[in-house]
PDB file of N, CA and C in Angstrom:
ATOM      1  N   UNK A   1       7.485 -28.476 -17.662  1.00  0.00           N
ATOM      2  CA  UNK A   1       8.510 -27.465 -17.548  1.00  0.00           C
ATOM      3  C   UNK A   1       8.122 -26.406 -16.516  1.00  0.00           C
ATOM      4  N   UNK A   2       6.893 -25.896 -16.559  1.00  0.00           N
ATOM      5  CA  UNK A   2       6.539 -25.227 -15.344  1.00  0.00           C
ATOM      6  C   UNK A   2       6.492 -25.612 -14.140  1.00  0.00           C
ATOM      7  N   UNK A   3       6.673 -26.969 -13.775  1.00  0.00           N
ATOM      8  CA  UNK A   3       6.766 -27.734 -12.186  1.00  0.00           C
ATOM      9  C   UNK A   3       8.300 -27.459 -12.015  1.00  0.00           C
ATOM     10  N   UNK A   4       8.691 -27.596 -12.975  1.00  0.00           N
ATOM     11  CA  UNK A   4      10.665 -27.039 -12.556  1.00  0.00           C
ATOM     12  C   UNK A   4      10.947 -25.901 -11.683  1.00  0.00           C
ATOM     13  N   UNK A   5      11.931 -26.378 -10.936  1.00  0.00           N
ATOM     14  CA  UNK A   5      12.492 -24.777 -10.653  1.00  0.00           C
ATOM     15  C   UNK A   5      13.154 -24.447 -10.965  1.00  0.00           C
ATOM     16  N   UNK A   6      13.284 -23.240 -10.938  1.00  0.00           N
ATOM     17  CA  UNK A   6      14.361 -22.620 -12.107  1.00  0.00           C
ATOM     18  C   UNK A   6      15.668 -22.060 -11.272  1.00  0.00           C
ATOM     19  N   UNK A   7      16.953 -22.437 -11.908  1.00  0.00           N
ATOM     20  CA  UNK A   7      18.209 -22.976 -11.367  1.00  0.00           C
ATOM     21  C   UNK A   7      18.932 -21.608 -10.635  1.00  0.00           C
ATOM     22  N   UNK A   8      19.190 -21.980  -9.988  1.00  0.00           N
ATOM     23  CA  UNK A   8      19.455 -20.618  -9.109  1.00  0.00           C
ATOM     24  C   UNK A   8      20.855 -20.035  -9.519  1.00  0.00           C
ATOM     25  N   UNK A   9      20.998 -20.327 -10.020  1.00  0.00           N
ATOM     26  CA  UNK A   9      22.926 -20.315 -10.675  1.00  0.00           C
ATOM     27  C   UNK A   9      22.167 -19.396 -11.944  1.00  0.00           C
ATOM     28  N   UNK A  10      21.869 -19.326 -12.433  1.00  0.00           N
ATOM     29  CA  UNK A  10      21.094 -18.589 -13.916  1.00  0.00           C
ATOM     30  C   UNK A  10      20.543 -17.198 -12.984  1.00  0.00           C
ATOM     31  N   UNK A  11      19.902 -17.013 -12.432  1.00  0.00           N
ATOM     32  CA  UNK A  11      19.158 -16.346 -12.076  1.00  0.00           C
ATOM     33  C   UNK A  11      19.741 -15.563 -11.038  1.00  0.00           C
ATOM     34  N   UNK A  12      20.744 -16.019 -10.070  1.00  0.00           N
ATOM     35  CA  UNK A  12      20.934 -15.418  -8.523  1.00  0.00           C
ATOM     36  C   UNK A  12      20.671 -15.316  -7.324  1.00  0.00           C
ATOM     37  N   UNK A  13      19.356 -15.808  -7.613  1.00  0.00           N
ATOM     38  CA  UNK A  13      18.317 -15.753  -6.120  1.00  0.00           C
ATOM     39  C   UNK A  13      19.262 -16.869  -5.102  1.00  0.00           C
ATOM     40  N   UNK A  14      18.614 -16.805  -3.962  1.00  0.00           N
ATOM     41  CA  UNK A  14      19.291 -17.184  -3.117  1.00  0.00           C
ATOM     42  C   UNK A  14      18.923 -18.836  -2.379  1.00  0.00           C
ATOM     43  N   UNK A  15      17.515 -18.479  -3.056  1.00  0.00           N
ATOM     44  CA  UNK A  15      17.179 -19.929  -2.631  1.00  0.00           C
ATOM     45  C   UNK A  15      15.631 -19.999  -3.823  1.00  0.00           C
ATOM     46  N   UNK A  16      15.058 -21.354  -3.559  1.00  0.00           N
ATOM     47  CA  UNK A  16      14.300 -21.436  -5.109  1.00  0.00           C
ATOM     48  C   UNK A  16      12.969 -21.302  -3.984  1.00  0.00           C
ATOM     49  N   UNK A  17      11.887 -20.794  -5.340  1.00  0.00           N
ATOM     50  CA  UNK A  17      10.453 -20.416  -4.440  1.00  0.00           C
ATOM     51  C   UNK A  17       9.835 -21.414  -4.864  1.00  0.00           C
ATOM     52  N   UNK A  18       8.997 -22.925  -4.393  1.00  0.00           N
ATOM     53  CA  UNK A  18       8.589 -23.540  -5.383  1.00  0.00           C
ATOM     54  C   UNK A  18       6.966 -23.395  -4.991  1.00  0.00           C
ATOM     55  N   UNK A  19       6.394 -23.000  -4.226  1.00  0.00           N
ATOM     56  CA  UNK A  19       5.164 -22.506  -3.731  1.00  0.00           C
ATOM     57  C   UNK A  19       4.352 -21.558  -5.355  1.00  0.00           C
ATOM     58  N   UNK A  20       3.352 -21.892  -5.497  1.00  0.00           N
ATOM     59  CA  UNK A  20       2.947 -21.206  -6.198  1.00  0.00           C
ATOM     60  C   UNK A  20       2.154 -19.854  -5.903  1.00  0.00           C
ATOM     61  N   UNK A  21       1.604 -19.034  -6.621  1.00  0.00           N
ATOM     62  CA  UNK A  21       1.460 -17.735  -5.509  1.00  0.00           C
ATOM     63  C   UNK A  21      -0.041 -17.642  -5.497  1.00  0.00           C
ATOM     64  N   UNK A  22      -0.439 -16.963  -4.443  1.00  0.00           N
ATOM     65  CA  UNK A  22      -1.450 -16.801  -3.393  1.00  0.00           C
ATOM     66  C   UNK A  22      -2.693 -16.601  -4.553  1.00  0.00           C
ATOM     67  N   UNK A  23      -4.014 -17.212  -4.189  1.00  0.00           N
ATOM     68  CA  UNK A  23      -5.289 -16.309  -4.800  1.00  0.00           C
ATOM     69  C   UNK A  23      -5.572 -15.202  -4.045  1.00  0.00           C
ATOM     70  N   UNK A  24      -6.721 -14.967  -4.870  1.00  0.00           N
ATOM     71  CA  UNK A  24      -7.174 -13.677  -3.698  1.00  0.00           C
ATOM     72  C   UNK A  24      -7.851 -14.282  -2.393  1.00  0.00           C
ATOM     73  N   UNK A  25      -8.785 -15.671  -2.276  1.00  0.00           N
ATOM     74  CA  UNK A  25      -9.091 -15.829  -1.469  1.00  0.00           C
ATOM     75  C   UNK A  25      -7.806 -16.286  -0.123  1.00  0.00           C
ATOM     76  N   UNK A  26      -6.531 -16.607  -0.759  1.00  0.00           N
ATOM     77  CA  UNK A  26      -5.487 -16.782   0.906  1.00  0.00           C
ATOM     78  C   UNK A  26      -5.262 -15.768   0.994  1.00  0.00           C
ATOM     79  N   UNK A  27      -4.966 -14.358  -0.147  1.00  0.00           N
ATOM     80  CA  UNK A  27      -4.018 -13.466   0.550  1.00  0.00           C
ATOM     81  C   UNK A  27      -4.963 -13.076   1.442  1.00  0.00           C
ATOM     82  N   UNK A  28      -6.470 -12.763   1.349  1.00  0.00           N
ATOM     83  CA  UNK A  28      -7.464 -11.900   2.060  1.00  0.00           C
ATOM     84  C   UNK A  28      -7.377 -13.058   3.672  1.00  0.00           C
ATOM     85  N   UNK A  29      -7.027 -14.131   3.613  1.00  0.00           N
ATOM     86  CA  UNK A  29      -6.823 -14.936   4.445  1.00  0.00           C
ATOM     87  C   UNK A  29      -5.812 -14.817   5.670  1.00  0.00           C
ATOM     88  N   UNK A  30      -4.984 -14.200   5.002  1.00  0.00           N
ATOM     89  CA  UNK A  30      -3.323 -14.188   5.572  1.00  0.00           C
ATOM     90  C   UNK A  30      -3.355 -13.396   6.776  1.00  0.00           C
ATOM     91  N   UNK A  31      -3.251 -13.264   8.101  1.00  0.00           N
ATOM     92  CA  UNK A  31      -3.084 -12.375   9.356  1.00  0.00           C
ATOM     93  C   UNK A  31      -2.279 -11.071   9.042  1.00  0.00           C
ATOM     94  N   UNK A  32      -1.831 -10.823   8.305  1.00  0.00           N
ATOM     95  CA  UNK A  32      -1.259  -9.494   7.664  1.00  0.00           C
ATOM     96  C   UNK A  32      -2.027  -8.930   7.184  1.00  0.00           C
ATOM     97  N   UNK A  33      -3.150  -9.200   6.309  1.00  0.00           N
ATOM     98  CA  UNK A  33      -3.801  -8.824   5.403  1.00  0.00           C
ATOM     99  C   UNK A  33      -4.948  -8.210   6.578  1.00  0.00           C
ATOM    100  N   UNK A  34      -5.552  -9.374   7.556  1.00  0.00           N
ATOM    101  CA  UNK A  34      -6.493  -8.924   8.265  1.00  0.00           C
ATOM    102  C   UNK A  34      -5.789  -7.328   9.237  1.00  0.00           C
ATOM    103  N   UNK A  35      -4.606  -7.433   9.648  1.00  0.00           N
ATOM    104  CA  UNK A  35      -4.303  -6.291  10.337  1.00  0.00           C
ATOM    105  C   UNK A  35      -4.808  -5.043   9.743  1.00  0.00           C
ATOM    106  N   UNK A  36      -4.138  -5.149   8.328  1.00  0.00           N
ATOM    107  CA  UNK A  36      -3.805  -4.126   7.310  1.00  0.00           C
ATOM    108  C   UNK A  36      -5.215  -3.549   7.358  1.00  0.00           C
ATOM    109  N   UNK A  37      -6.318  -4.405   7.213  1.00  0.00           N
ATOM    110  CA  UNK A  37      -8.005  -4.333   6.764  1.00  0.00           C
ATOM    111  C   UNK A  37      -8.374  -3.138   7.955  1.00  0.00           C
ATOM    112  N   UNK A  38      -7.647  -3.610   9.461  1.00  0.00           N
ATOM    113  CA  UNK A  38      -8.245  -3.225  10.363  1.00  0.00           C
ATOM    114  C   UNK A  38      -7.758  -1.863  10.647  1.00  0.00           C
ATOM    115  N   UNK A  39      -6.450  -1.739  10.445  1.00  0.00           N
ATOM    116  CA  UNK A  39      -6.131  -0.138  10.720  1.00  0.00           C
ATOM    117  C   UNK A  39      -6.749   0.631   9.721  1.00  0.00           C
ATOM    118  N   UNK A  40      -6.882  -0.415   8.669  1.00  0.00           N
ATOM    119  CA  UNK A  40      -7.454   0.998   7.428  1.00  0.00           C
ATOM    120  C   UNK A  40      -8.980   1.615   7.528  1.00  0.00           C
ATOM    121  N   UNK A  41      -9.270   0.616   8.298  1.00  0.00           N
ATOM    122  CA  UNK A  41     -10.825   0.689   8.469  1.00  0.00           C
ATOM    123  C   UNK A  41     -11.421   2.110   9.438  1.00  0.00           C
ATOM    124  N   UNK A  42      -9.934   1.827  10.482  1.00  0.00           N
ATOM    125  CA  UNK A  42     -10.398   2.299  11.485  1.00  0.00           C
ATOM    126  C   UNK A  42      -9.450   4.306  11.108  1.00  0.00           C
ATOM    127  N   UNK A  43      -8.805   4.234   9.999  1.00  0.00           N
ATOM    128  CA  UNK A  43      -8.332   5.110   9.456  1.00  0.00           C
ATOM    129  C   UNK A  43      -9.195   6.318   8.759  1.00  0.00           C
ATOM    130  N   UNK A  44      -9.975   5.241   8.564  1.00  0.00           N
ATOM    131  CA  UNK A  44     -11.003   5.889   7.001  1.00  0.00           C
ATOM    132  C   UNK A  44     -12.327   6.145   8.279  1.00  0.00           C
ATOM    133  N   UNK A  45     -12.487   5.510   9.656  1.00  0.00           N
ATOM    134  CA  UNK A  45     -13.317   5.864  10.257  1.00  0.00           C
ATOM    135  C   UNK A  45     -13.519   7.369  10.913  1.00  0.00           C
ATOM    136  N   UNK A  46     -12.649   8.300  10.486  1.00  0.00           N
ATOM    137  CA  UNK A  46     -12.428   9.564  11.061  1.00  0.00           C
ATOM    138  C   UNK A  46     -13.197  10.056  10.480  1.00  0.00           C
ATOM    139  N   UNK A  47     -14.026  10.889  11.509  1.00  0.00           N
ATOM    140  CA  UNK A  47     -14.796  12.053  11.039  1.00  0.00           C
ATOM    141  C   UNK A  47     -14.057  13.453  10.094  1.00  0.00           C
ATOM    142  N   UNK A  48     -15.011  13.683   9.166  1.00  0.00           N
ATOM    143  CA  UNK A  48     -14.655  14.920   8.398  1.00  0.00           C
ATOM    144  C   UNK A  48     -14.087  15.962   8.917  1.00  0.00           C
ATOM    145  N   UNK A  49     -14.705  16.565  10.201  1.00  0.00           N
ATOM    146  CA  UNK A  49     -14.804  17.610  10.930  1.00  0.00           C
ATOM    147  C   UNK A  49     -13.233  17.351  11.376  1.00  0.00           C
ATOM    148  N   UNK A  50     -13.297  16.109  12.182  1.00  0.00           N
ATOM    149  CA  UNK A  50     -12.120  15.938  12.827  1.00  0.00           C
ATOM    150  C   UNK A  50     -10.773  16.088  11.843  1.00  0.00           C
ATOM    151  N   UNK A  51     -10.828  15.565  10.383  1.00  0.00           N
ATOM    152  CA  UNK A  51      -9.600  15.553   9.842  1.00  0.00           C
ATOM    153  C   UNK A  51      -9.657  16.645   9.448  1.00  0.00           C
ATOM    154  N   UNK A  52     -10.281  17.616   8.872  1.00  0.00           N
ATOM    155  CA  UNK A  52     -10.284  18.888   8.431  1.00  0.00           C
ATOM    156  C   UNK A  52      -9.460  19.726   9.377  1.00  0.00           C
ATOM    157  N   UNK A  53      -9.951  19.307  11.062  1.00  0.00           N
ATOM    158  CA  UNK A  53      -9.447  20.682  12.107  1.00  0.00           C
ATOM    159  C   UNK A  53      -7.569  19.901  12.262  1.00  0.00           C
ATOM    160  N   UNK A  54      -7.650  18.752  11.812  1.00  0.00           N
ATOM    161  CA  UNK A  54      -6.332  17.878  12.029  1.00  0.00           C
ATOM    162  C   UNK A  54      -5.344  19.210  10.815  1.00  0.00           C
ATOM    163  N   UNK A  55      -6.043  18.851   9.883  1.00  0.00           N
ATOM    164  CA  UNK A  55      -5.365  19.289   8.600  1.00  0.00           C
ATOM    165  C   UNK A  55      -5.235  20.688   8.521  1.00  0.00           C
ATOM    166  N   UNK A  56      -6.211  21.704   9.429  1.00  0.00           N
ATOM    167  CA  UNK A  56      -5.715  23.161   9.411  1.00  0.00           C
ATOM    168  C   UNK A  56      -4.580  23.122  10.208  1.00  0.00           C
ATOM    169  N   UNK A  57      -4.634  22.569  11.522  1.00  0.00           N
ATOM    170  CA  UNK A  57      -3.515  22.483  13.102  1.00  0.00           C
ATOM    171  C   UNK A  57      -2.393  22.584  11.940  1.00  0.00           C
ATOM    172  N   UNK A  58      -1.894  21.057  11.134  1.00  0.00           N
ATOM    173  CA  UNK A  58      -1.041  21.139  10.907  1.00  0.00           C
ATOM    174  C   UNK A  58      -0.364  21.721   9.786  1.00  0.00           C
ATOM    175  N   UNK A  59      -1.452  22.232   9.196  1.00  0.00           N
ATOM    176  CA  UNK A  59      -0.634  23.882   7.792  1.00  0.00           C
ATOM    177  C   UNK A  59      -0.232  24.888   8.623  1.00  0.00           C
ATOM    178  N   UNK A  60      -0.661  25.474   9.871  1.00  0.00           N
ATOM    179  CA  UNK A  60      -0.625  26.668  10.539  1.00  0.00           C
ATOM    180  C   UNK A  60       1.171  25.764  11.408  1.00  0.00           C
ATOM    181  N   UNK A  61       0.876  25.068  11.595  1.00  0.00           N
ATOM    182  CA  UNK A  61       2.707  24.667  12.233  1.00  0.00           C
ATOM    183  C   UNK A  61       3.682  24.223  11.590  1.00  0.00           C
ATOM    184  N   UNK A  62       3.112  23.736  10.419  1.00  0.00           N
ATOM    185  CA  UNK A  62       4.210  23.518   9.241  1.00  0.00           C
ATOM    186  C   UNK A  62       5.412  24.797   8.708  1.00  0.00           C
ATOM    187  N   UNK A  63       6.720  24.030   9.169  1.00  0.00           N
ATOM    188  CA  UNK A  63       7.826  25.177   9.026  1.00  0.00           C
ATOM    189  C   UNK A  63       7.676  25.589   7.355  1.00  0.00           C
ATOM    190  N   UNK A  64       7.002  25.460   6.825  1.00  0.00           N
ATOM    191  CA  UNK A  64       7.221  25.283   5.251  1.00  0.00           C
ATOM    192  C   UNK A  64       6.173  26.805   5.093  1.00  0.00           C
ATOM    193  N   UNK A  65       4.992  27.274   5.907  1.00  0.00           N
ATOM    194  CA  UNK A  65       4.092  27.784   5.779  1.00  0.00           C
ATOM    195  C   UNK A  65       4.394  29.439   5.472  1.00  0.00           C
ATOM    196  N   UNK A  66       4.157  30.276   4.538  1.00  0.00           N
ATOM    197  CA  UNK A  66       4.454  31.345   4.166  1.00  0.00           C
ATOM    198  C   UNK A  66       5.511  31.109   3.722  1.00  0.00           C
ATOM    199  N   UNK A  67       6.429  30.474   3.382  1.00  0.00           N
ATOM    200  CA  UNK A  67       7.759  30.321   3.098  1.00  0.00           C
ATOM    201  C   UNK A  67       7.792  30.253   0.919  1.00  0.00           C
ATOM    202  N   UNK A  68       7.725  30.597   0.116  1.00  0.00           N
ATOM    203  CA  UNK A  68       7.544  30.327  -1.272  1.00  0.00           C
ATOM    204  C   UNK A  68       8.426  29.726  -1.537  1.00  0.00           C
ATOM    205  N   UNK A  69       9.775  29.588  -1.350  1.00  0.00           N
ATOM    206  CA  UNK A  69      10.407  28.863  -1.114  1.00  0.00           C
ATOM    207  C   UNK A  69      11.394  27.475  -0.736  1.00  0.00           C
ATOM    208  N   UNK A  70      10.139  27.231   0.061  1.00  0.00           N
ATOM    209  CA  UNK A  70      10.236  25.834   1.013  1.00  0.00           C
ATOM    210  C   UNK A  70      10.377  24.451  -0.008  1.00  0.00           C
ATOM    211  N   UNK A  71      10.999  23.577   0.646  1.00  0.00           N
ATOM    212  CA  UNK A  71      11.232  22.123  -0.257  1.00  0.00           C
ATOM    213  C   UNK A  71       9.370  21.278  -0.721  1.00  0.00           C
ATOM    214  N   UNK A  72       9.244  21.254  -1.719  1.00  0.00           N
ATOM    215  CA  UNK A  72       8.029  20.643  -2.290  1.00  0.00           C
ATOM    216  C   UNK A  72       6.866  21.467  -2.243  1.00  0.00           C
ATOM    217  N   UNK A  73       7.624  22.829  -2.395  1.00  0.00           N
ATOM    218  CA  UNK A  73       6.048  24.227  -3.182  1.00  0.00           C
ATOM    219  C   UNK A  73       6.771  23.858  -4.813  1.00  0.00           C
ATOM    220  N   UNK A  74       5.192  24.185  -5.484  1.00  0.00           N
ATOM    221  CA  UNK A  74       5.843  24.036  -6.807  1.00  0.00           C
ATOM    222  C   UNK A  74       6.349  25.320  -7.177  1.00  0.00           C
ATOM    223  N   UNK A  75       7.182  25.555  -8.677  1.00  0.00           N
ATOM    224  CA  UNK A  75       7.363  26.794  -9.162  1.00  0.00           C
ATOM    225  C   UNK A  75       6.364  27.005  -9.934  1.00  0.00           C
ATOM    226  N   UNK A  76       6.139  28.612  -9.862  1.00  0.00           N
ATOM    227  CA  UNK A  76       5.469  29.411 -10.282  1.00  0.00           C
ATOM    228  C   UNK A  76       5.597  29.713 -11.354  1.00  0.00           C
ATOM    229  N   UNK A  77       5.387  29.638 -12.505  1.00  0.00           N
ATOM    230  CA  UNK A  77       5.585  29.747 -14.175  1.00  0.00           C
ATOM    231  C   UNK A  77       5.160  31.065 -14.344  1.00  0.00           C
ATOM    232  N   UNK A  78       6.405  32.299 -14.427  1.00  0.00           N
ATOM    233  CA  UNK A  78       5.982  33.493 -14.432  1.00  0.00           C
ATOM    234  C   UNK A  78       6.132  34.438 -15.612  1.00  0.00           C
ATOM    235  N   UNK A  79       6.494  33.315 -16.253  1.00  0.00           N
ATOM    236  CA  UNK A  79       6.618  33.982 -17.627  1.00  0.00           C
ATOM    237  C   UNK A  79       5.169  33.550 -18.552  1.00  0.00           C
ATOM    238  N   UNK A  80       4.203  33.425 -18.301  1.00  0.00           N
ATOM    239  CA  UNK A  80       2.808  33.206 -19.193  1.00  0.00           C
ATOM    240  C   UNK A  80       2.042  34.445 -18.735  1.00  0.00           C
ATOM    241  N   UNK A  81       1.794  35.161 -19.434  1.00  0.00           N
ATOM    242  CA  UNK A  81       0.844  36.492 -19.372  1.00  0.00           C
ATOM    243  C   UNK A  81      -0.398  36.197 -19.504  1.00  0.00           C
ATOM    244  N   UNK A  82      -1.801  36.779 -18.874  1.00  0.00           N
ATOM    245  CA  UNK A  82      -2.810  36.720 -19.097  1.00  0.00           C
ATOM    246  C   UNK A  82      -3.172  36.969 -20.564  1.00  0.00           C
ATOM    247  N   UNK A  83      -3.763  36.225 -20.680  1.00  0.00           N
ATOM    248  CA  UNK A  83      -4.710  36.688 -22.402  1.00  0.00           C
ATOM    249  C   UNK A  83      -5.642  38.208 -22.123  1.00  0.00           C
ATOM    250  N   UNK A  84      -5.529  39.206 -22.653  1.00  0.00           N
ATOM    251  CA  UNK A  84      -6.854  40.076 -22.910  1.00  0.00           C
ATOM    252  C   UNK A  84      -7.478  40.032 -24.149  1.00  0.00           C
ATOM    253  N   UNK A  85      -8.483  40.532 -24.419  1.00  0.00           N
ATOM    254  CA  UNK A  85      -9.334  40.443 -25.310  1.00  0.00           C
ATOM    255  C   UNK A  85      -9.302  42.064 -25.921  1.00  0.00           C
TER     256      UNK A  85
END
């Protein structure tokens, strides 16, 4: 019953998949996979220094900056008072 494919009229799909799916050793195989490996590699190869001065540049030009306002600052929960003792 699992060698069947399953009827496309039941289901919707558009055409039947009868391939079974990938291990880890094809997907790591697959020319997609190697791209993916390589930009990430070379992603994660950035110096600290460098992404840090990346990451001030772009808070100081971000239209969002001083703004409290701006789309995706969180709100401020201003109704919780400090505890004193």
């Amino acid at each position: 019953m699992a060698d069947e494919p399953i009827p496309t009229e039941e289901t919707g799909a558009r055409e039947e998949n009868l391939r079974p799916p990938l291990t880890a050793d094809e997907f790591e195989a697959q020319r997609e996979f190697a791209h993916f490996k390589t930009v990430m590699k070379r992603l994660l190869a950035v110096p600290k220094a460098a992404l840090d001065r990346k990451v001030r540049r772009a808070k100081k030009r971000s239209p969002r900056a001083g703004n409290p306002n701006a789309p995706g600052r969180k709100a401020r929960n201003r109704s919780k008072t400090p505890l004193t003792t």
